[in-house]
C-alpha atoms as a PDB file:
ATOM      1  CA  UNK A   1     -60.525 -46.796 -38.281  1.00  0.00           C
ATOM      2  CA  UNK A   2     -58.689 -49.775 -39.938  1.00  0.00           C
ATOM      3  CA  UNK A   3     -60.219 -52.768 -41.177  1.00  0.00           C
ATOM      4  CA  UNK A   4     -59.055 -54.926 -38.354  1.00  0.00           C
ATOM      5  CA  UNK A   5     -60.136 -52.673 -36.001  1.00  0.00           C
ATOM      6  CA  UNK A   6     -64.075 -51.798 -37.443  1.00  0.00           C
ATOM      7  CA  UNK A   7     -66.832 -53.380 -35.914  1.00  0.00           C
ATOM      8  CA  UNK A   8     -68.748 -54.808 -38.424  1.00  0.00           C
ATOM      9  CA  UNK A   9     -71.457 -56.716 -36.240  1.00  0.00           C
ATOM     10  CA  UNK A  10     -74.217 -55.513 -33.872  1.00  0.00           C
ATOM     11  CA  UNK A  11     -76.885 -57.139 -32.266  1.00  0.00           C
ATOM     12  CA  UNK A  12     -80.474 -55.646 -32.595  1.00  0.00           C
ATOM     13  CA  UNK A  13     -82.038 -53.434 -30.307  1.00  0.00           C
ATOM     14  CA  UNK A  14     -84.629 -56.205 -29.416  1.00  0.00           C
ATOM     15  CA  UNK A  15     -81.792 -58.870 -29.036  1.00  0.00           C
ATOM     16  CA  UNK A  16     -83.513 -61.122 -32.165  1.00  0.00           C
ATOM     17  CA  UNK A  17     -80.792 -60.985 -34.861  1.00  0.00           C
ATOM     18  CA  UNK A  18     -77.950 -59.968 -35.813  1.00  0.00           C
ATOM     19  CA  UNK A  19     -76.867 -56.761 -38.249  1.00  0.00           C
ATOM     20  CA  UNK A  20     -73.821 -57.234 -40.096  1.00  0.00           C
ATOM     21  CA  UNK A  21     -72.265 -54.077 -42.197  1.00  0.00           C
ATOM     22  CA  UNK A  22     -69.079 -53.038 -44.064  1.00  0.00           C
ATOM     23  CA  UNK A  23     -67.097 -50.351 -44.658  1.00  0.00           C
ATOM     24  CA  UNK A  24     -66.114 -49.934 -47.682  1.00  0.00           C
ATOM     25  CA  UNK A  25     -62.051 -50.620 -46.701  1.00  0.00           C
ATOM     26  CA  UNK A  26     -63.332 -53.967 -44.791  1.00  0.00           C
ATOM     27  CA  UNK A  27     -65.650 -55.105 -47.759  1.00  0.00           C
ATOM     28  CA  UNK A  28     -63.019 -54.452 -50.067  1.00  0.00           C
ATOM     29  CA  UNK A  29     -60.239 -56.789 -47.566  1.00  0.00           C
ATOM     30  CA  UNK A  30     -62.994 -59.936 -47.605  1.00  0.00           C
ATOM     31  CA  UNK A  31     -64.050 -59.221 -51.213  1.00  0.00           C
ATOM     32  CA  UNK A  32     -60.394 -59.821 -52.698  1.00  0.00           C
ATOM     33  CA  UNK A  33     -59.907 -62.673 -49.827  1.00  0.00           C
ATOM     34  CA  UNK A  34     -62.333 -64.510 -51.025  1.00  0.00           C
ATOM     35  CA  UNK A  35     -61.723 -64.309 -54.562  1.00  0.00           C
ATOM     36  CA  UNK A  36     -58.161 -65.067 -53.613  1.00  0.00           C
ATOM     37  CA  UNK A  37     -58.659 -68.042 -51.944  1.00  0.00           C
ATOM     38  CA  UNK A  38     -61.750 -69.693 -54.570  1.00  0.00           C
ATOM     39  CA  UNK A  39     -58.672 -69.172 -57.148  1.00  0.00           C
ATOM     40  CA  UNK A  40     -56.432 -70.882 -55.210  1.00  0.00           C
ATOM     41  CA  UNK A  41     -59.218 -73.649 -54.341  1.00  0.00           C
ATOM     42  CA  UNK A  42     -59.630 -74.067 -58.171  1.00  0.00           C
ATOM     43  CA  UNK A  43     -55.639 -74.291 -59.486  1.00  0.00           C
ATOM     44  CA  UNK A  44     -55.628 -77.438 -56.183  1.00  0.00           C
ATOM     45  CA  UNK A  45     -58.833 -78.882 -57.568  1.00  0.00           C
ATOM     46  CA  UNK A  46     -57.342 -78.930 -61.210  1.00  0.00           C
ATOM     47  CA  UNK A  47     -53.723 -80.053 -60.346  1.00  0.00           C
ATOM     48  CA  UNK A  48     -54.782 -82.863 -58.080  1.00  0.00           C
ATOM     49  CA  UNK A  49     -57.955 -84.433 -59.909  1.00  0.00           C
ATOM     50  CA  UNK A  50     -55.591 -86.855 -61.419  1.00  0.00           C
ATOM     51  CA  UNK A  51     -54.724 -88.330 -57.988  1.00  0.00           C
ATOM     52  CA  UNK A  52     -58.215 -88.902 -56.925  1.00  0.00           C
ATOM     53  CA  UNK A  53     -57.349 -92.368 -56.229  1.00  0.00           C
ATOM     54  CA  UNK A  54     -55.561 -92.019 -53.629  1.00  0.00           C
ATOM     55  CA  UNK A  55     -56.694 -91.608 -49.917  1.00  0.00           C
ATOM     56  CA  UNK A  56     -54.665 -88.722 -49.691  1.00  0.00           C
ATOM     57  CA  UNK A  57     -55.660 -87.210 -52.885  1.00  0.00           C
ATOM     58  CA  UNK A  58     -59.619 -87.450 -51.910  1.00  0.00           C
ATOM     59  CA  UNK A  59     -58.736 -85.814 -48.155  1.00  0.00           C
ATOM     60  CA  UNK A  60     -57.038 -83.270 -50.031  1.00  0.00           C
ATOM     61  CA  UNK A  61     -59.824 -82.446 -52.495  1.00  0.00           C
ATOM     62  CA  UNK A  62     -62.311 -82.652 -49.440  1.00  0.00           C
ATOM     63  CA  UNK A  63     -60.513 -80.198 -47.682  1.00  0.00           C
ATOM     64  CA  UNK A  64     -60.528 -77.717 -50.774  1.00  0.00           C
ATOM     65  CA  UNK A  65     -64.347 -78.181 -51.278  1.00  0.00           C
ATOM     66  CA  UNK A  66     -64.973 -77.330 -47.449  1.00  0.00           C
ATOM     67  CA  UNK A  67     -62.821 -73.958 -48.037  1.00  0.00           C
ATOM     68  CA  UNK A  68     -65.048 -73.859 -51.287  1.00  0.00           C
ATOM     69  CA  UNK A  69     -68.051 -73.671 -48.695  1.00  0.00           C
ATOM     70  CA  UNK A  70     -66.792 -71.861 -46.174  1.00  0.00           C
ATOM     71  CA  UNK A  71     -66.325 -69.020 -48.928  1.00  0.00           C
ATOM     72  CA  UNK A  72     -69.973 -69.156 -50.298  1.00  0.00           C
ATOM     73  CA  UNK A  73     -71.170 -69.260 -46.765  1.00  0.00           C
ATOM     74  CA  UNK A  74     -69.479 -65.567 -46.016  1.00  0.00           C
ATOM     75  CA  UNK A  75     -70.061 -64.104 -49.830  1.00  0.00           C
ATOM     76  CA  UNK A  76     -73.625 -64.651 -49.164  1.00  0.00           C
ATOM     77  CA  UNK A  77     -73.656 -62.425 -46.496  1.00  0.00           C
ATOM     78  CA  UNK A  78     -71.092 -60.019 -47.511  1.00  0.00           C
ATOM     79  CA  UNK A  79     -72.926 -59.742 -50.704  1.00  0.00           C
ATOM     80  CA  UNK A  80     -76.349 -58.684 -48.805  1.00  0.00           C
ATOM     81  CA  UNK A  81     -75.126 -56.307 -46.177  1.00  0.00           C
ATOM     82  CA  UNK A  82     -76.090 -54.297 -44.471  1.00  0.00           C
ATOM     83  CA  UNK A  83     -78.276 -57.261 -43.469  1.00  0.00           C
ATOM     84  CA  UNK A  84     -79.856 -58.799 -40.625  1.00  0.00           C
ATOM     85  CA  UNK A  85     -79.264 -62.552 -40.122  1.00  0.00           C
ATOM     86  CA  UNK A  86     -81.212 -65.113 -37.319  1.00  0.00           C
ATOM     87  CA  UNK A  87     -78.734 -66.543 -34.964  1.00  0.00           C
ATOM     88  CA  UNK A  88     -78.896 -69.835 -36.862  1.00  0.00           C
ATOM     89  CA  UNK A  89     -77.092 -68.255 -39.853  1.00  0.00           C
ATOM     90  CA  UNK A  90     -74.835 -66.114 -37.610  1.00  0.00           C
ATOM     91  CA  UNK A  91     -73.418 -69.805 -35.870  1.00  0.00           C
ATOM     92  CA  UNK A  92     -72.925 -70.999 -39.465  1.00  0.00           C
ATOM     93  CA  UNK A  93     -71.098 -67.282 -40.578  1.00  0.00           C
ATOM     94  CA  UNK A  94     -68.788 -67.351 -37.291  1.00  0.00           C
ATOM     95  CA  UNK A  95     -67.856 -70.982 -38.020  1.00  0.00           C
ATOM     96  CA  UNK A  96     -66.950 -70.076 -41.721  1.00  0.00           C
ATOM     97  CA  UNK A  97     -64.904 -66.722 -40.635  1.00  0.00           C
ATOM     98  CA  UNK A  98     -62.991 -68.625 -38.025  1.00  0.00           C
ATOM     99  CA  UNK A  99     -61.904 -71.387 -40.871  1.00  0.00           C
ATOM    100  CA  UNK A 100     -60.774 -68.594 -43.086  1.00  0.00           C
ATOM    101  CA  UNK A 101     -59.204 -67.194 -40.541  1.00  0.00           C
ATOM    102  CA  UNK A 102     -57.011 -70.050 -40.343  1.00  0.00           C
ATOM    103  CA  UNK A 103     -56.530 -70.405 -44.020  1.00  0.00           C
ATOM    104  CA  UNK A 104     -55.266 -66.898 -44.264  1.00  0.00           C
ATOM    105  CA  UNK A 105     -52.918 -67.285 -41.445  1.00  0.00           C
ATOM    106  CA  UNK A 106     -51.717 -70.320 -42.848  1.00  0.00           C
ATOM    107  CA  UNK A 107     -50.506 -68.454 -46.157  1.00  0.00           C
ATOM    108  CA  UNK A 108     -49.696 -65.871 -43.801  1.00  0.00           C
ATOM    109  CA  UNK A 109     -51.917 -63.246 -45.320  1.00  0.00           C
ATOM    110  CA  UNK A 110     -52.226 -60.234 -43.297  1.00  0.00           C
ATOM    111  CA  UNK A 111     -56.129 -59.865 -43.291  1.00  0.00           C
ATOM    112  CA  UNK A 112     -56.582 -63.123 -41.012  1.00  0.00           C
ATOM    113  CA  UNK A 113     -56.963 -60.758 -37.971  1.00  0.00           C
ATOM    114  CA  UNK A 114     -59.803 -59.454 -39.879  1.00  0.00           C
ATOM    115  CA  UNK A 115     -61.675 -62.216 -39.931  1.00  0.00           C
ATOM    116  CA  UNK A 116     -60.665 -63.482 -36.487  1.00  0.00           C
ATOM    117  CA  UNK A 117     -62.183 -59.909 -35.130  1.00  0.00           C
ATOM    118  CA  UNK A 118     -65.454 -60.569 -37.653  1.00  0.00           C
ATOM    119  CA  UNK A 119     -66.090 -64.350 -36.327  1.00  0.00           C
ATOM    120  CA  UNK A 120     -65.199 -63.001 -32.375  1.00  0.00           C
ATOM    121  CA  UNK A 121     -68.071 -60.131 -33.006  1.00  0.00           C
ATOM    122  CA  UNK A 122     -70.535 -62.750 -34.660  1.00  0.00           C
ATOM    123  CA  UNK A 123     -69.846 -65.177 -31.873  1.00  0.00           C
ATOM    124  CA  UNK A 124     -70.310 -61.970 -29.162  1.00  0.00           C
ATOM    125  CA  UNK A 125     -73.535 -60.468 -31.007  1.00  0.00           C
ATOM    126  CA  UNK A 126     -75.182 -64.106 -30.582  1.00  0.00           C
ATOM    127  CA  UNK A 127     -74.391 -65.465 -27.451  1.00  0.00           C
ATOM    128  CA  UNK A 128     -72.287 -63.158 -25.543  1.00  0.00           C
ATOM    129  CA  UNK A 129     -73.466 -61.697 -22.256  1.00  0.00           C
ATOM    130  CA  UNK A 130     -73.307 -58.294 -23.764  1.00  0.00           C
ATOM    131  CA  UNK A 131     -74.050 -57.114 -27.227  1.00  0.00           C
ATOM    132  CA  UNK A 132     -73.467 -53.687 -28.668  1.00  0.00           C
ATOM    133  CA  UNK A 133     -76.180 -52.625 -30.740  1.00  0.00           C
ATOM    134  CA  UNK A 134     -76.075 -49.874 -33.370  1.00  0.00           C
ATOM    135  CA  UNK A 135     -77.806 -47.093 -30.687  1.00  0.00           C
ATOM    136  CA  UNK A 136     -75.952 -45.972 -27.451  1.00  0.00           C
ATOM    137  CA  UNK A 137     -78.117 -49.466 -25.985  1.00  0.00           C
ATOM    138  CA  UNK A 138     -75.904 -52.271 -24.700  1.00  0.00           C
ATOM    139  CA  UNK A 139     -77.756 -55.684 -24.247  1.00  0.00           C
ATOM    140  CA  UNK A 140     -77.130 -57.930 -21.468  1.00  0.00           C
ATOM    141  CA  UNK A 141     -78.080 -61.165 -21.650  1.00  0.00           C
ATOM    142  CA  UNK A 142     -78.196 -62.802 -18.812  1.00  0.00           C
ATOM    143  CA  UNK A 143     -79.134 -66.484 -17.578  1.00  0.00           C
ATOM    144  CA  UNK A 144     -81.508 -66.258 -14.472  1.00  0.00           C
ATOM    145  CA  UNK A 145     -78.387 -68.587 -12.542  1.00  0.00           C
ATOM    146  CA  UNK A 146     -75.824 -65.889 -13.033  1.00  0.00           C
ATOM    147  CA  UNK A 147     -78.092 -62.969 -12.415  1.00  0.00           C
ATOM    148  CA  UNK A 148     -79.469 -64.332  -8.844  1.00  0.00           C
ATOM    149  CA  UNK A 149     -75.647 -65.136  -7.855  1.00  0.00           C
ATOM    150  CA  UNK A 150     -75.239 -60.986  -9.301  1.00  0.00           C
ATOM    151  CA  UNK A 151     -77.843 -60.100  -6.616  1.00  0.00           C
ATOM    152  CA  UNK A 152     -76.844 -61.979  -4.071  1.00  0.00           C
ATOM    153  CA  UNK A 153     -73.079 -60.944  -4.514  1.00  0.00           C
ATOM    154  CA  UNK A 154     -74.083 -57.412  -4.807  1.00  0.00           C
ATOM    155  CA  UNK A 155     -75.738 -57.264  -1.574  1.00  0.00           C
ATOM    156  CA  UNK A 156     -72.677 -58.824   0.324  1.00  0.00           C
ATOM    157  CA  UNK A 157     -71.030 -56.317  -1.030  1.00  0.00           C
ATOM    158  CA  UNK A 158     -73.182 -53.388   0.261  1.00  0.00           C
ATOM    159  CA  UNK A 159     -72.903 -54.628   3.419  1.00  0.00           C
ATOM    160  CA  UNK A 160     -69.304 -54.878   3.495  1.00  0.00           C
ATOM    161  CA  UNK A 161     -68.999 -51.424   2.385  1.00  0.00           C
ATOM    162  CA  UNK A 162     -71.587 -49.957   5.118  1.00  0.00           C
ATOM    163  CA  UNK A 163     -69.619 -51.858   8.016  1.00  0.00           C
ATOM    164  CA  UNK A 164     -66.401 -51.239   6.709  1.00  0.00           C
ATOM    165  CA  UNK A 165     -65.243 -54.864   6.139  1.00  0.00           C
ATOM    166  CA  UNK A 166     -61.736 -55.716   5.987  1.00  0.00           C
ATOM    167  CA  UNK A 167     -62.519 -57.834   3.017  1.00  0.00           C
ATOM    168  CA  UNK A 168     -63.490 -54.205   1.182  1.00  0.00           C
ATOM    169  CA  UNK A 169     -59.920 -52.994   1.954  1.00  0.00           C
ATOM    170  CA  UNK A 170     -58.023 -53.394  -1.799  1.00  0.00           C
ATOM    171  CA  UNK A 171     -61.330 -51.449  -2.838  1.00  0.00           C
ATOM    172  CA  UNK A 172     -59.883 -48.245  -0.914  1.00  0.00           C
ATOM    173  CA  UNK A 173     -56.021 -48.462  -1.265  1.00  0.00           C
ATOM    174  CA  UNK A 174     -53.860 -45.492   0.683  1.00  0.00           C
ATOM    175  CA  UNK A 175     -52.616 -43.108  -1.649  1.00  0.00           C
ATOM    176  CA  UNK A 176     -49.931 -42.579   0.966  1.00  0.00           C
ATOM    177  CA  UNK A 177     -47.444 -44.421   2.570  1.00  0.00           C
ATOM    178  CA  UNK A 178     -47.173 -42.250   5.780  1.00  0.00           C
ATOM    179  CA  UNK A 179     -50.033 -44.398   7.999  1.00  0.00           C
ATOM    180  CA  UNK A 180     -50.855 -40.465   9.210  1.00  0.00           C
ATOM    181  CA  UNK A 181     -51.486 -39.127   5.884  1.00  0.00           C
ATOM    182  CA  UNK A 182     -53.192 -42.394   4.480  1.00  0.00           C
ATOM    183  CA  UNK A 183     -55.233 -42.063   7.517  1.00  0.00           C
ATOM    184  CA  UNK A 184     -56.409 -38.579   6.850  1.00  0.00           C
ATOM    185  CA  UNK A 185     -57.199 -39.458   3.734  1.00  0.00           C
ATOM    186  CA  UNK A 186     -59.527 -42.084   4.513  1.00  0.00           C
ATOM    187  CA  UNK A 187     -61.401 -39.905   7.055  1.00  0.00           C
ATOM    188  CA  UNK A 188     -61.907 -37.352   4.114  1.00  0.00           C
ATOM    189  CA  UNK A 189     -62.489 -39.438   1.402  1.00  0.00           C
ATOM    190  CA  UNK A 190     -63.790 -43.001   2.119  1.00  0.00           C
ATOM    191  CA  UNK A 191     -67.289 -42.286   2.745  1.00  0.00           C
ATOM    192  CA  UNK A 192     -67.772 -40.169  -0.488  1.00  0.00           C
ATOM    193  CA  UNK A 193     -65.592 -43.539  -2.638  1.00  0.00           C
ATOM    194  CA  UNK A 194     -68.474 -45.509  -0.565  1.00  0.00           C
ATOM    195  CA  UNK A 195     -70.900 -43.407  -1.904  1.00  0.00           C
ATOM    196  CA  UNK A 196     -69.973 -43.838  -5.606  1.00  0.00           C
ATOM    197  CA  UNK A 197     -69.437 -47.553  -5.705  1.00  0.00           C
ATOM    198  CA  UNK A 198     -73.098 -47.753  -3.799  1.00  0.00           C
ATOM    199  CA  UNK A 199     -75.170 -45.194  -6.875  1.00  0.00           C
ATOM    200  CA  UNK A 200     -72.776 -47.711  -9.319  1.00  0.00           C
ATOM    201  CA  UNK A 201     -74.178 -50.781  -7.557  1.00  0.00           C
ATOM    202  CA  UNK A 202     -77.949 -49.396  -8.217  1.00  0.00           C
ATOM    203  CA  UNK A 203     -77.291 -48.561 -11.529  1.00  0.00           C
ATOM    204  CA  UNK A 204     -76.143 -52.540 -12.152  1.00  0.00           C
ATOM    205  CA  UNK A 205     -78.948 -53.444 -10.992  1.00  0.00           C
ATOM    206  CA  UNK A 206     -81.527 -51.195 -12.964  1.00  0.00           C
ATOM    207  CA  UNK A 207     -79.489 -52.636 -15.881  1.00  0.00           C
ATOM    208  CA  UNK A 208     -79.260 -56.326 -15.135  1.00  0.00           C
ATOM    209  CA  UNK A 209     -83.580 -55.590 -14.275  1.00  0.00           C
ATOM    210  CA  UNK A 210     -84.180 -53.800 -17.625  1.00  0.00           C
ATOM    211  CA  UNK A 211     -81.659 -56.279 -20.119  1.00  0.00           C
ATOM    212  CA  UNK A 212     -80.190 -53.365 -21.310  1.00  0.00           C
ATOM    213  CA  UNK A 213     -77.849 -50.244 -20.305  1.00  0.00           C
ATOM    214  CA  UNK A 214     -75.558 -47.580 -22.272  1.00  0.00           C
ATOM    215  CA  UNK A 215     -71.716 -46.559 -21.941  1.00  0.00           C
ATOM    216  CA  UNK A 216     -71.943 -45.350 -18.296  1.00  0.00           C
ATOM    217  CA  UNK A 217     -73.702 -48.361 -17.251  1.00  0.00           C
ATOM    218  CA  UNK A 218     -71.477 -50.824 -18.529  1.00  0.00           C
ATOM    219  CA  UNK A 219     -68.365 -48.505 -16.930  1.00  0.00           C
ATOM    220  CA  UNK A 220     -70.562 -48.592 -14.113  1.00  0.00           C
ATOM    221  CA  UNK A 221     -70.407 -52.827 -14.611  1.00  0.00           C
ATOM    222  CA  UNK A 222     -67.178 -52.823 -15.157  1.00  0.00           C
ATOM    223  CA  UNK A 223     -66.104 -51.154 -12.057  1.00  0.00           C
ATOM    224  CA  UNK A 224     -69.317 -52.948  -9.613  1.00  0.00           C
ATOM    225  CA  UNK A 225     -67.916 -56.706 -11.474  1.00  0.00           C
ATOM    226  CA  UNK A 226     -64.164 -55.993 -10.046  1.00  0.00           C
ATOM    227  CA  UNK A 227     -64.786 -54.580  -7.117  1.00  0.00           C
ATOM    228  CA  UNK A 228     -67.012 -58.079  -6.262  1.00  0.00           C
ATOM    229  CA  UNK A 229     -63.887 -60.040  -7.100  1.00  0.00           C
ATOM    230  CA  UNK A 230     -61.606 -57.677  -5.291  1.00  0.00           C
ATOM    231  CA  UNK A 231     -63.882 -58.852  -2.615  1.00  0.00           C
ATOM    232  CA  UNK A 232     -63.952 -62.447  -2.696  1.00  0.00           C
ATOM    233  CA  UNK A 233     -60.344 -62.389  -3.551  1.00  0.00           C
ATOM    234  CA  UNK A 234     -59.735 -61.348  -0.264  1.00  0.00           C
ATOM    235  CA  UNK A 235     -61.872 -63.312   1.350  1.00  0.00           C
ATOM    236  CA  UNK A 236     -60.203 -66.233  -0.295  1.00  0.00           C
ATOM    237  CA  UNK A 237     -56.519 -64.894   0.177  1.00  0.00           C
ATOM    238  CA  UNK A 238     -56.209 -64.540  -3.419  1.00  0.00           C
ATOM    239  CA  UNK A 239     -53.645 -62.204  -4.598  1.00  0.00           C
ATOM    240  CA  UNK A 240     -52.355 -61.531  -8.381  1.00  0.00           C
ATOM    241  CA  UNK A 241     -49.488 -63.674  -7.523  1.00  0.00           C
ATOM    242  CA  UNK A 242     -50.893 -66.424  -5.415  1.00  0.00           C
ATOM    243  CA  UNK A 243     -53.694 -68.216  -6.820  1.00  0.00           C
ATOM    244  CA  UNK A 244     -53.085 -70.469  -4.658  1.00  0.00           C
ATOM    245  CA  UNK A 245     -56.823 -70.888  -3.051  1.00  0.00           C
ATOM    246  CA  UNK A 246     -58.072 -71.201  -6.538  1.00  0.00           C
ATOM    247  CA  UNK A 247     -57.492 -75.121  -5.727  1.00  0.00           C
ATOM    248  CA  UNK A 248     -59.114 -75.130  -2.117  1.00  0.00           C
ATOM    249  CA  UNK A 249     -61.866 -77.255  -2.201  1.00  0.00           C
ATOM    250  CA  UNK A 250     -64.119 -77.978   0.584  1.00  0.00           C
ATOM    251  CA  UNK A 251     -66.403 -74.711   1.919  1.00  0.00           C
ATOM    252  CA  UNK A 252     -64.425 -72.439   0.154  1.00  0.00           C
ATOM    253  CA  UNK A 253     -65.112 -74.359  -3.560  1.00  0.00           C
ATOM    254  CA  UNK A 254     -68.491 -72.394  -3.975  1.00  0.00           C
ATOM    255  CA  UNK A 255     -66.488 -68.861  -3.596  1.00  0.00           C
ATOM    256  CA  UNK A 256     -63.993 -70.043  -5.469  1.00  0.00           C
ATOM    257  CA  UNK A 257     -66.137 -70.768  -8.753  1.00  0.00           C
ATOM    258  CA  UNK A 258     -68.136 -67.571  -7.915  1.00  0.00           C
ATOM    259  CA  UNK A 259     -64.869 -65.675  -8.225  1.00  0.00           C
ATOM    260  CA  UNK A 260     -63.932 -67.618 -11.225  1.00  0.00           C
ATOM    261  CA  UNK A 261     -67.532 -66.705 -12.795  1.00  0.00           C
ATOM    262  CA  UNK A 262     -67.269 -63.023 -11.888  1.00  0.00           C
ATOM    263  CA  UNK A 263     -63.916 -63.562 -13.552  1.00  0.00           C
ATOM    264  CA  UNK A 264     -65.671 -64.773 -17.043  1.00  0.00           C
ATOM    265  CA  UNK A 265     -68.260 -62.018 -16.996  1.00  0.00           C
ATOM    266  CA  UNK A 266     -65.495 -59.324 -17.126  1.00  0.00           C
ATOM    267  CA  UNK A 267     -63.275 -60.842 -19.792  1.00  0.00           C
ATOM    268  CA  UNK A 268     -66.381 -61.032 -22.111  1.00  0.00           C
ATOM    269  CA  UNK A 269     -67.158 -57.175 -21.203  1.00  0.00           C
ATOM    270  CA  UNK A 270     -63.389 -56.319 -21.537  1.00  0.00           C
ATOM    271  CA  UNK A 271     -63.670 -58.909 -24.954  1.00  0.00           C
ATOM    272  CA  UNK A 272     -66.838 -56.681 -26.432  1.00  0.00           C
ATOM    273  CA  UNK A 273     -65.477 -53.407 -25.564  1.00  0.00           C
ATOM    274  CA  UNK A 274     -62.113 -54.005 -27.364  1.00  0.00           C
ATOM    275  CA  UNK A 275     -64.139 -55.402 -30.353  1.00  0.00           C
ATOM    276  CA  UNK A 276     -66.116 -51.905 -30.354  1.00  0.00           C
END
């Protein structure tokens, strides 16, 4: 596993902080980053200090102190792991990541994906709606608004399933073209693919109940989350290349934003598991 690619931040198993570790090949990228950019802060500090007089000299020497701090506030972290910081401290070490993320792209220095991936898993381990943790557990952490609209989705969904909906087509596409073979098909298959997605929908729920869930669960998310847009999406008549009802206002608003929501919840899953 590559530096840019190690995940370097978990949340805990009881969701209260935040444990931050380092291989040695990441420390190592951050260690000389740091030190490269402090020596860099210094040589501007000591070739401008004549030209403190000027407005432009002082914004200048303000911006080099702030890179100054944003340095001390990562080194004191790095210098502890593995640690376990309170979510206070984790804001403050996301904030500082991102800003040397964007120093180290501006000298386009190869590590700044580094520390765009460390401040994206801070910023996912503290308020992301799920965390990784360093056992098989996945937290989910859920406001009460989203996790009624969840429920109440979910059971739409079940129904539209059981009565064969037409807005649960896209969830059962033909493998065939020939309407007699897809048909067949469907007779043999549909009510065992009805089946599956109905065990997946329980197990979303157990997870959503209990805050927390491992890897089959959150495939088992993954899959439930889609399908519910697949199914307000048609509902809607939205299609990948129409969006069109996106803008509808009026009765259709409230789906929309639901859609839009369910939308959110799956980038952030797709977001954590392509940080893990």
């Amino acid at each position: 596993m590559s530096s840019t690619d190690a995940r370097l931040v978990f949340a805990t198993p009881d969701g209260t902080g935040i444990e931050v570790f380092l291989p040695d090949d990441a420390r190592a990228v951050i260690e000389t980053a740091l030190r490269r950019e402090r020596t860099r802060t210094h040589e501007r500090l000591v070739v401008r200090s004549r030209d403190l007089l000027l407005p432009s000299g002082r914004r200048t020497r303000r911006t080099d102190e702030l890179i100054g701090e944003i340095c001390d506030e990562i080194e004191a972290v790095v210098a502890s792991t593995p640690t376990t910081i309170d979510p206070t401290t984790a804001d403050r070490l996301a904030a500082a990541l991102d800003g040397l993320a964007t120093v180290r792209a501006a000298y386009q220095e190869p590590d700044a994906d580094l520390f765009r991936s460390f401040a994206a898993q801070v910023e996912l381990a503290t308020h992301g709606l799920f965390r990784p943790t360093r056992t098989a557990a996945w937290l989910l952490c859920w406001p009460a608004e989203l996790v009624e609209v969840l429920d109440a989705e979910l059971a739409r969904l079940t129904r539209a399933m059981e009565s064969d909906d037409a807005t649960v087509a896209r969830l059962f596409p033909a493998p065939h073209l020939d309407p007699e073979l897809a048909e067949g098909w469907d007779a043999l298959m549909r009510r065992s693919l009805v089946e599956r997605r109905l065990e997946a929908i329980v197990e979303v729920r157990a997870a959503v109940e209990d805050g927390h869930t491992d890897e089959d669960g959150v495939a088992a998310l993954l899959r439930t989350v889609n399908d519910l847009r697949l199914m307000i999406g048609t509902e809607l008549g939205i299609s990948e290349d129409d969006d069109t009802a996106r803008r509808r206002g009026g009765a259709d608003r409230e789906r929309v934003d639901i859609y839009e929501v369910f939308g959110f919840v799956l980038s952030r899953l797709l977001d954590a598991l392509d940080i893990g």
